[in-house]
Protein backbone atom coordinates (compact mmCIF):
# COMPACT_ATOMS: atom_id res chain seq x y z
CA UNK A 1 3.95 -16.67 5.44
CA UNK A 2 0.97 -17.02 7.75
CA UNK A 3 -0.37 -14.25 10.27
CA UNK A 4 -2.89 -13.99 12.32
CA UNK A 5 -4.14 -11.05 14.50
CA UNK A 6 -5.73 -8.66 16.14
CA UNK A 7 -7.66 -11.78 17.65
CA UNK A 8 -4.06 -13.33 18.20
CA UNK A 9 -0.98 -11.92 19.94
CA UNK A 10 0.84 -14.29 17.90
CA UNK A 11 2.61 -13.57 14.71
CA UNK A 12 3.32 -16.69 12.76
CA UNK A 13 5.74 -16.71 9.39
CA UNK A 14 5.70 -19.98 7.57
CA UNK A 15 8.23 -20.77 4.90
CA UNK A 16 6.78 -20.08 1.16
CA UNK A 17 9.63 -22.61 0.16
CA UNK A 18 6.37 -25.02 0.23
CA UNK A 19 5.06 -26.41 -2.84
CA UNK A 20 2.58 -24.07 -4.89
CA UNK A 21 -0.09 -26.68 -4.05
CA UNK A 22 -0.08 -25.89 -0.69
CA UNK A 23 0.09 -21.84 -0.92
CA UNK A 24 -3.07 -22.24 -3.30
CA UNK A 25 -4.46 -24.05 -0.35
CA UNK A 26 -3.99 -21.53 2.17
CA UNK A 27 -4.66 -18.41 -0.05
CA UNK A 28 -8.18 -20.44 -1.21
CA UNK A 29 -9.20 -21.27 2.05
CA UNK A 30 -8.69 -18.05 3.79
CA UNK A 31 -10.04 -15.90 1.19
CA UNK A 32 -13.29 -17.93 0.81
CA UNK A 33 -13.53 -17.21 4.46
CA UNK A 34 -13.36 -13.49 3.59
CA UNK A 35 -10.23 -12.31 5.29
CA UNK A 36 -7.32 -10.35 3.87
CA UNK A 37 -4.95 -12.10 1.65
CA UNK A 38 -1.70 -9.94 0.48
CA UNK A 39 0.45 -11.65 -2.25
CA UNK A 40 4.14 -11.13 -2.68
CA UNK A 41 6.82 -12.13 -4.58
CA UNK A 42 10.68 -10.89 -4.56
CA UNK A 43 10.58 -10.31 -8.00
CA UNK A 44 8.69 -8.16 -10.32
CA UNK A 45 8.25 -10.77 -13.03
CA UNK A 46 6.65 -13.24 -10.54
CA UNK A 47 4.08 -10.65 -8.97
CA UNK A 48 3.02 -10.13 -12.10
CA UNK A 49 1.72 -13.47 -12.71
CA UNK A 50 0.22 -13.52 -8.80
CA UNK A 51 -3.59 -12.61 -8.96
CA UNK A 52 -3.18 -8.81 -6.98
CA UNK A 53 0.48 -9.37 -6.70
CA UNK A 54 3.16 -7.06 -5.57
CA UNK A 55 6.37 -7.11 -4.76
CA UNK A 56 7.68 -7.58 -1.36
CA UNK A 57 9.72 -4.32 -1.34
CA UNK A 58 6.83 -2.26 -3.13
CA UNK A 59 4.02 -4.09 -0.56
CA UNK A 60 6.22 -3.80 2.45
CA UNK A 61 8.45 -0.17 1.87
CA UNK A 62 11.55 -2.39 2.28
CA UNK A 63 14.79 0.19 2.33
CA UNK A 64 16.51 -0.62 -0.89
CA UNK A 65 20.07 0.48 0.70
CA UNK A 66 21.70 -0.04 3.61
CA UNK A 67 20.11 -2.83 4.93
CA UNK A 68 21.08 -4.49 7.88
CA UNK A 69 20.09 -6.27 11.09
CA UNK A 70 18.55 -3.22 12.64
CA UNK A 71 16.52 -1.88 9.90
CA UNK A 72 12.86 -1.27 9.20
CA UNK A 73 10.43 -1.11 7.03
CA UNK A 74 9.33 2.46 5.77
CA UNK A 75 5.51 1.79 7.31
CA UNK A 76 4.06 4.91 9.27
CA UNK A 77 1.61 3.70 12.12
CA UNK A 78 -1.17 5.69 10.55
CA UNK A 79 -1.10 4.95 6.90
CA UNK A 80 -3.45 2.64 4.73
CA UNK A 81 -0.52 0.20 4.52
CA UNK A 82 -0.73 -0.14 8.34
CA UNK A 83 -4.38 -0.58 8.40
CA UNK A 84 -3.98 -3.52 5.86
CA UNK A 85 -1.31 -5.25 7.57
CA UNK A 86 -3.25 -5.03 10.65
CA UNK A 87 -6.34 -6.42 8.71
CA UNK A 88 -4.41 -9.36 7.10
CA UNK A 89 -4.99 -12.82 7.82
CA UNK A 90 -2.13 -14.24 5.51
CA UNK A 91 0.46 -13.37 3.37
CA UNK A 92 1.72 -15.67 1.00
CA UNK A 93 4.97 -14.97 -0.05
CA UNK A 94 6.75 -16.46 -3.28
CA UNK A 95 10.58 -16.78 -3.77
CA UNK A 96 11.19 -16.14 -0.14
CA UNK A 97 14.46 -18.12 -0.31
CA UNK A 98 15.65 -15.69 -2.50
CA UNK A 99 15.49 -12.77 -0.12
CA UNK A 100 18.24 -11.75 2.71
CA UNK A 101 17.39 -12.62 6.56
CA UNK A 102 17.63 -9.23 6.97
CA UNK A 103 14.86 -8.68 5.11
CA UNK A 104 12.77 -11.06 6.82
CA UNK A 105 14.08 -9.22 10.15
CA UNK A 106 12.86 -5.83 9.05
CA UNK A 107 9.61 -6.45 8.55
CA UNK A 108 9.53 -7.97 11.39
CA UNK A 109 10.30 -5.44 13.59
CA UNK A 110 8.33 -3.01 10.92
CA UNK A 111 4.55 -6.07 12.30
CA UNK A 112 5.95 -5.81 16.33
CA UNK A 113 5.81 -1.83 15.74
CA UNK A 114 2.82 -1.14 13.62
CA UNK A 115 0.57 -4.10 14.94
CA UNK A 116 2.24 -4.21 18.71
CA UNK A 117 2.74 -8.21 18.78
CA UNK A 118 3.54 -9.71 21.91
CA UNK A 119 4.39 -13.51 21.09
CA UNK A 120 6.79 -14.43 17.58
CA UNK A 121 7.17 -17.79 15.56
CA UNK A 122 8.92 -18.05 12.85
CA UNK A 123 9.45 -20.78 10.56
CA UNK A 124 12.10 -19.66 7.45
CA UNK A 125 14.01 -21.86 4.97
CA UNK A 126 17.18 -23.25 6.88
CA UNK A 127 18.75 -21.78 3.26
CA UNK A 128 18.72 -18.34 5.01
């Protein structure tokens, strides 16, 4: 999952469905370049293994119950989360497959809120 703003008004998600090869790549080169890196997985085992790992629900404040096509993220406009997510220059998210669309859809909506993006792109597995 790639991002890239404030410079940008364009918020761009790429599937982590890609071989680890490649996410190395990304995460290398744009951390040697000293921007903001956050590291997710959907599950807790995985994010342990990931150097400053999280999971996505802990790193995001993804709503646990009840989600649905209109839901957000729990991400207030003025907290540190915020400020990081407006910061980041990539997020490089493992298992993505295994997460609902809905998911994907809340946080989202949680980026166009907090970070005020004009132009989307998204590129998900076709599994979801």
């Amino acid at each position: 999952m790639t991002m890239s703003w404030p410079l940008s008004t364009t918020l761009h998600f790429l599937s982590m469905a890609l071989a680890t090869l490649v996410k190395t790549f990304l995460y290398s080169t744009v951390h040697a370049q000293g921007r903001v890196v956050v590291v997710v997985a959907s599950s807790g085992i995985v994010a342990l293994l990931l150097d400053g790992g999280h999971t996505a629900h802990s790193r995001f404040k993804i709503p646990m119950q009840g989600l649905n096509n209109t839901s957000t993220c729990y991400i207030s406009k003025d907290s540190k989360l915020a400020a990081l997510l407006q910061a980041v220059a990539l997020i490089v998210w493992d298992e993505a497959v295994m997460m609902h669309m809905h998911v994907f859809e809340a946080i989202i909506r949680s980026l166009q809120d907090i970070i005020a993006i004009i132009n989307l792109a998204v590129a998900l597995p076709s599994s979801l």
